[in-house]
C-alpha atoms as a PDB file:
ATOM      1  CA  UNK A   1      -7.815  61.076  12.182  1.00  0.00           C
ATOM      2  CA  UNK A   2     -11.080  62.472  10.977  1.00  0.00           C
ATOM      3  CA  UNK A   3     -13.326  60.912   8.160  1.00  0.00           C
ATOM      4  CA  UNK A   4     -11.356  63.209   5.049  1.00  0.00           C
ATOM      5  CA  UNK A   5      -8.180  61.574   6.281  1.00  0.00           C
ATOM      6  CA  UNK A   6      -9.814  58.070   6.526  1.00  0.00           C
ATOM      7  CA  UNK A   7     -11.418  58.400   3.455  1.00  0.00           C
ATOM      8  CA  UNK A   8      -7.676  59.470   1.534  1.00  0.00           C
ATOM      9  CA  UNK A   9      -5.686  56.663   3.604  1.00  0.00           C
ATOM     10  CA  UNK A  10      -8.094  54.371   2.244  1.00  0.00           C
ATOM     11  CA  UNK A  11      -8.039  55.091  -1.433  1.00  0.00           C
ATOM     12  CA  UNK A  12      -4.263  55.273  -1.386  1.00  0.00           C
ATOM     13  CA  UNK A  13      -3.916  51.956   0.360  1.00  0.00           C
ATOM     14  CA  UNK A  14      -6.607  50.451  -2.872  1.00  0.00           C
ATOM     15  CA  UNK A  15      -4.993  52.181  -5.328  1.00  0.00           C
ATOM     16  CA  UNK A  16      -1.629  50.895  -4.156  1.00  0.00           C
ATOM     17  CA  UNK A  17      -3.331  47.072  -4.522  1.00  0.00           C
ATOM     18  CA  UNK A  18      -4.281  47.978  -7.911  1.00  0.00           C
ATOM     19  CA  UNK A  19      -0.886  47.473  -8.858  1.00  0.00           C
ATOM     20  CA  UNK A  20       0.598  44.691  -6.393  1.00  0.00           C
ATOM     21  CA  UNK A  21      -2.844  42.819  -8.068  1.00  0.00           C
ATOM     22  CA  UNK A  22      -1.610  43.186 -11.717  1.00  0.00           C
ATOM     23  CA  UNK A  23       1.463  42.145 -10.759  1.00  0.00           C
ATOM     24  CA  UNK A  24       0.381  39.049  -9.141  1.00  0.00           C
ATOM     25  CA  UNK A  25      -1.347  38.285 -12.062  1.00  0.00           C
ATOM     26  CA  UNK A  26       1.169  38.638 -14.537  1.00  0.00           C
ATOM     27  CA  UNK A  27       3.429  35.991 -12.766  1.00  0.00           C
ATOM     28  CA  UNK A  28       0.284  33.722 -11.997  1.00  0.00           C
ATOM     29  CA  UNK A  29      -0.110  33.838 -15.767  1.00  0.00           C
ATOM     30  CA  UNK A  30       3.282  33.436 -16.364  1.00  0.00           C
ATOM     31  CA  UNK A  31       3.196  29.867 -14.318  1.00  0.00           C
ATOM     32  CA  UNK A  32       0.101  28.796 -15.610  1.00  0.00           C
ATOM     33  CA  UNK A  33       1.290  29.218 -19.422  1.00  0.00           C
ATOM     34  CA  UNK A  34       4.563  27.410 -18.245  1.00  0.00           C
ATOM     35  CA  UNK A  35       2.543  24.555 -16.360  1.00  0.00           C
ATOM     36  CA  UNK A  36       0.251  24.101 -20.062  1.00  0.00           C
ATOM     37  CA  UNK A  37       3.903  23.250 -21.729  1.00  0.00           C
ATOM     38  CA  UNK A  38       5.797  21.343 -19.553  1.00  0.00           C
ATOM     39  CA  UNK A  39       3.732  18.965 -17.157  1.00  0.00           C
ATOM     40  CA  UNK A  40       6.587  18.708 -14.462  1.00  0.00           C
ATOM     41  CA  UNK A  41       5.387  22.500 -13.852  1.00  0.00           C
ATOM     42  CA  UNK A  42       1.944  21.698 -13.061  1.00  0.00           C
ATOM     43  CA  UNK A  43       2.647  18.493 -11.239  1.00  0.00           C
ATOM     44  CA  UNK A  44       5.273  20.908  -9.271  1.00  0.00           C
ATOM     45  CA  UNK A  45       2.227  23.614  -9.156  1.00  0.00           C
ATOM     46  CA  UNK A  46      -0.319  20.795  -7.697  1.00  0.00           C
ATOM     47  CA  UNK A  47       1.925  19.567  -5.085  1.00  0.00           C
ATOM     48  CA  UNK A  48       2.802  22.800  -3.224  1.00  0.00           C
ATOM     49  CA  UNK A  49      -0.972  24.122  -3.555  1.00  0.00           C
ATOM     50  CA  UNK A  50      -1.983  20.802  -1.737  1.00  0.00           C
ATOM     51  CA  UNK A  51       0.948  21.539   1.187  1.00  0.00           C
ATOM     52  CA  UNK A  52      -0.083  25.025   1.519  1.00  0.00           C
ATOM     53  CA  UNK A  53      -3.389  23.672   1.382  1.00  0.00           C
ATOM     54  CA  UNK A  54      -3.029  21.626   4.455  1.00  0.00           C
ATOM     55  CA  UNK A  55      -1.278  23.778   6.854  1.00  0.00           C
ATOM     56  CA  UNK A  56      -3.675  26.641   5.822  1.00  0.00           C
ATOM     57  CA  UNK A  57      -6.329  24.321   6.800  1.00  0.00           C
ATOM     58  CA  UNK A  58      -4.739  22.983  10.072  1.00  0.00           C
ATOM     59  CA  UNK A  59      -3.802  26.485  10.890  1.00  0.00           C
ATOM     60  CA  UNK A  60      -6.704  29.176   9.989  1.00  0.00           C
ATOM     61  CA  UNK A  61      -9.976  29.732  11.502  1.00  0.00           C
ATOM     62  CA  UNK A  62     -10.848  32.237   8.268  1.00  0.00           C
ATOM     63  CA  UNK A  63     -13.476  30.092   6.721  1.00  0.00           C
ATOM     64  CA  UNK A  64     -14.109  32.707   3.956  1.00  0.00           C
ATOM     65  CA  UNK A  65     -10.169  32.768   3.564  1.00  0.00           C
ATOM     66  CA  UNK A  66     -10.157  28.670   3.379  1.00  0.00           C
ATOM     67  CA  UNK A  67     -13.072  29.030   1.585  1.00  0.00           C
ATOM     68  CA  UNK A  68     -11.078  31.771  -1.524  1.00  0.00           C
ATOM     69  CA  UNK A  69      -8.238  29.878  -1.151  1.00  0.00           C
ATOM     70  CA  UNK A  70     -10.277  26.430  -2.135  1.00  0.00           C
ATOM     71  CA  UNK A  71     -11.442  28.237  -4.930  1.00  0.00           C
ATOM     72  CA  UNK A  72      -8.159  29.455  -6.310  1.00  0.00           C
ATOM     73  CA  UNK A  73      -6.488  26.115  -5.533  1.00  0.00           C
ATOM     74  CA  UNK A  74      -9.396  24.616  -7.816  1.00  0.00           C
ATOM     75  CA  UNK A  75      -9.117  27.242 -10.988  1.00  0.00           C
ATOM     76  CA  UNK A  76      -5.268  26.687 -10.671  1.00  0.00           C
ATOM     77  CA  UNK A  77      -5.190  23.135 -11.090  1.00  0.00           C
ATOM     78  CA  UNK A  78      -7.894  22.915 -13.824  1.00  0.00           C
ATOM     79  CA  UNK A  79      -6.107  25.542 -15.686  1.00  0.00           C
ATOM     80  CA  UNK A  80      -2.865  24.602 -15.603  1.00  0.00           C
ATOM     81  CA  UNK A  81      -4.304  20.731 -17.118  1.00  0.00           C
END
């Protein structure tokens, strides 16, 4: 494959994220305005952050992955107080 090729496989594969991002988002904001109104939600939310949490933790040697996931674990449970 020479550098044109990389180059194209590249942007299509970023481009393609684009969208699988916005979509993640609009069902991360759909939880989050559902966890505002009805605290079983967030309580729900909390639990299974803190049990992916763990076995992320017991399981990856990613620091900067433990790291981002720390960091969205954090933002999730503040915002969804």
């Amino acid at each position: 494959m020479d550098t044109n090729e990389q180059i194209a496989l590249l942007a299509h594969t970023v481009s393609q994220q684009g969208g699988q991002l916005d979509a993640m988002y609009a069902a991360l904001t759909g939880i989050l305005m559902a966890a505002k109104e009805y605290p079983a939600v967030a309580e729900f939310v909390g639990k299974r952050l803190e049990q992916h949490y763990s076995g992320h933790l017991a399981n990856s040697q990613n620091e900067s992955f433990m790291h981002a996931f720390e960091l969205s674990r954090d933002l999730l449970t503040t915002a969804s107080k």
